[in-house]
Protein backbone atom coordinates (compact mmCIF):
# COMPACT_ATOMS: atom_id res chain seq x y z
CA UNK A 1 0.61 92.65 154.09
CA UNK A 2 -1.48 91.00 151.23
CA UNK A 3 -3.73 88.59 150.94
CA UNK A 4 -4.62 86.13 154.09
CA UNK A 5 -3.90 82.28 152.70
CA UNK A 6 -4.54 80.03 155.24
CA UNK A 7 -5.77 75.97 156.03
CA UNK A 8 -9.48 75.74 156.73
CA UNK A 9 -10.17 72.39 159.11
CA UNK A 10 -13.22 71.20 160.04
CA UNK A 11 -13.06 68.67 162.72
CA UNK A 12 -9.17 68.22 161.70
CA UNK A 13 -9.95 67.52 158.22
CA UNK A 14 -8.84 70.09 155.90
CA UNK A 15 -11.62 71.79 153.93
CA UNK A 16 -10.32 74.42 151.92
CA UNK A 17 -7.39 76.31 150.86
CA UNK A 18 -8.17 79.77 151.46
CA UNK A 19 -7.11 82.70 149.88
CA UNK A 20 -8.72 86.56 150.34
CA UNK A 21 -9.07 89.51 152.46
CA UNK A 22 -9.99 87.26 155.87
CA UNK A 23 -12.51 85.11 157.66
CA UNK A 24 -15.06 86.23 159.77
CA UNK A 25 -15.59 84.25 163.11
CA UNK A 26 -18.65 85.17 164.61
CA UNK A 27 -21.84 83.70 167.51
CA UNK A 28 -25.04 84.59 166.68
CA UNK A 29 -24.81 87.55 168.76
CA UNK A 30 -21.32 88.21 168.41
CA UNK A 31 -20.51 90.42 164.94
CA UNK A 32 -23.77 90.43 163.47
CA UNK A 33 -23.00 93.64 161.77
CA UNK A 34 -19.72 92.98 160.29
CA UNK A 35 -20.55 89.08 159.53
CA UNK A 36 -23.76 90.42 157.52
CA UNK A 37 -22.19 92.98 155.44
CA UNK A 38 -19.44 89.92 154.47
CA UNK A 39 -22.34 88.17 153.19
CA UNK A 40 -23.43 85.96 156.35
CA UNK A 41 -26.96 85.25 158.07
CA UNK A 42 -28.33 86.88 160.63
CA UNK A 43 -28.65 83.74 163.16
CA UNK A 44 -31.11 82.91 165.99
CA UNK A 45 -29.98 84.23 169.29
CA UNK A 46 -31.11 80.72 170.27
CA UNK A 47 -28.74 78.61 167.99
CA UNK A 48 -25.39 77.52 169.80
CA UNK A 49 -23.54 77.92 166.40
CA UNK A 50 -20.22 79.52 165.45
CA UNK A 51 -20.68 81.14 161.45
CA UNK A 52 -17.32 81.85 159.44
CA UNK A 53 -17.80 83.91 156.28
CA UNK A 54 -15.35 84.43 153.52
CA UNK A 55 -14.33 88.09 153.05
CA UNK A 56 -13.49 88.44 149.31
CA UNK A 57 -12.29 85.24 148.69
CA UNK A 58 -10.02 84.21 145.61
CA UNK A 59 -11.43 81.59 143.59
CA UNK A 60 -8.86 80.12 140.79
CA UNK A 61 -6.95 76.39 139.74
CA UNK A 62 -4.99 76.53 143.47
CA UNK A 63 -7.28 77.93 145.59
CA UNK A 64 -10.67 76.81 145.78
CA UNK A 65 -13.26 78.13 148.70
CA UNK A 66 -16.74 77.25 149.05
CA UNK A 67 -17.31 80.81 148.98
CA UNK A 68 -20.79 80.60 151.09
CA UNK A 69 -20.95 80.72 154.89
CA UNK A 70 -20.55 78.06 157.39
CA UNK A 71 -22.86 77.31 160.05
CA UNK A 72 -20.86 75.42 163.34
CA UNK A 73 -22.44 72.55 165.17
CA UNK A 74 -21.73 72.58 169.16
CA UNK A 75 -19.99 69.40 168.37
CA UNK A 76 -17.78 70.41 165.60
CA UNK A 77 -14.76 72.94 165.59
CA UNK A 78 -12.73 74.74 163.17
CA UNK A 79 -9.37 75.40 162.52
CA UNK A 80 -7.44 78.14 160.70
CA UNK A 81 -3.63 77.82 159.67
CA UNK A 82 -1.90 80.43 157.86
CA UNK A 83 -0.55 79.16 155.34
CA UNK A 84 2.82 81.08 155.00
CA UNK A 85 4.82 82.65 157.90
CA UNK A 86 4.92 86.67 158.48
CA UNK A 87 2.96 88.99 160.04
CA UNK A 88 -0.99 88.71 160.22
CA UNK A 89 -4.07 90.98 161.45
CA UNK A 90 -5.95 89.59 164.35
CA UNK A 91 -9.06 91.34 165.49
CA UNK A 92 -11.25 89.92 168.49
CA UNK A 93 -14.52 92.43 168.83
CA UNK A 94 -12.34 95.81 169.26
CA UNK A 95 -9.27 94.34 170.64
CA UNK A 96 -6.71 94.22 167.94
CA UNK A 97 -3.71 91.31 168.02
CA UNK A 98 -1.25 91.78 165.24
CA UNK A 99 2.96 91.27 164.75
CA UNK A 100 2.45 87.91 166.16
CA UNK A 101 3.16 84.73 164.70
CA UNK A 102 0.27 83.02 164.62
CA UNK A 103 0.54 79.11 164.17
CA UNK A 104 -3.36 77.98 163.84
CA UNK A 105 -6.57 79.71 165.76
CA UNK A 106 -8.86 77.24 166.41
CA UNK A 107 -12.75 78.09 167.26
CA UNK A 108 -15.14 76.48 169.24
CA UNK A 109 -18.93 76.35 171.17
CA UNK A 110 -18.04 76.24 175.12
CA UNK A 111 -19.45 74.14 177.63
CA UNK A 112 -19.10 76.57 179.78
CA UNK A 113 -22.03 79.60 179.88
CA UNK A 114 -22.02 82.86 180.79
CA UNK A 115 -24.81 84.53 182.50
CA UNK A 116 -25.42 88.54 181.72
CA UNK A 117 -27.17 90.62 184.39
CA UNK A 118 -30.85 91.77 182.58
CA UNK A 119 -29.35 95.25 180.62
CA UNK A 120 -31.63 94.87 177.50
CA UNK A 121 -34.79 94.14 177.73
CA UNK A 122 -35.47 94.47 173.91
CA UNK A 123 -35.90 90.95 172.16
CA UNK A 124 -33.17 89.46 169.75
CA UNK A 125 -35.31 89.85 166.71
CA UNK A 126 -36.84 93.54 167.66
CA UNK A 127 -33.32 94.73 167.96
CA UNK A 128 -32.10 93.14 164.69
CA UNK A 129 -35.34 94.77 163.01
CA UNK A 130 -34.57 98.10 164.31
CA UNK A 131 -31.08 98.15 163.48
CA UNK A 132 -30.84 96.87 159.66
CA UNK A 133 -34.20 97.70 158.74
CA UNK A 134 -35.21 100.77 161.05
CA UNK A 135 -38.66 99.49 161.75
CA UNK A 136 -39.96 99.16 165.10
CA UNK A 137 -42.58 95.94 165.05
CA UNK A 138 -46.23 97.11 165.93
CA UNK A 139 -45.55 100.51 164.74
């Protein structure tokens, strides 16, 4: 397997031509870890947003990537075509999709919600504090 080359669309409209390790596809509570250390924000719990970031992306003459992180409107969706047939690596949190042959993925913000029963009662912001930076506020 080598590099992932795929069709970025925004909206339907191609964007870019990208070429590198992968995309990450993430909510603002949703890969956090993983979308930081590939160079993404930490976003508001409160935003309804979808982020991709570029995982070492290939900038040259043919393919050209923006190479910064997007930030998904509710209204807006994106749109990822491999490029080339073959085999691809799908990951979705710890589930892991791969040998199939994937035609396009395309993400979107759902109308529909989800309700969680009450299981952490630490705010969005105290967790992210205590978990990248290892201080606990009013310490």
């Amino acid at each position: 397997m080598g590099t992932m080359q795929a069709n970025v669309y925004i909206k339907d409209k191609l964007f870019e031509l990208f070429r590198g390790d992968g995309l990450c596809v993430s909510t603002p509570t949703g890969s956090t870890a993983y979308n930081k250390s590939a160079g993404g924000a930490v976003l508001s719990s409160e935003l309804e947003a979808i982020q991709v970031s570029e995982i070492a992306s290939i900038n040259n003459r043919v393919f050209r990537t923006l190479g910064s992180p997007l930030i998904i409107s509710p209204s807006e969706w994106v749109r990822v075509e491999p490029a080339q047939e073959g085999e691809m690596l799908l990951t979705c949190d710890t589930e892991l999709v791969s040998h199939q042959q994937v035609k396009a993925i395309t993400y979107r913000i759902s109308k529909q919600k989800i309700a969680f029963a009450q299981y952490r009662h630490t705010q969005f912001w105290q967790r992210v504090s205590e978990s990248f930076i290892g201080v606990k506020p009013n310490d």
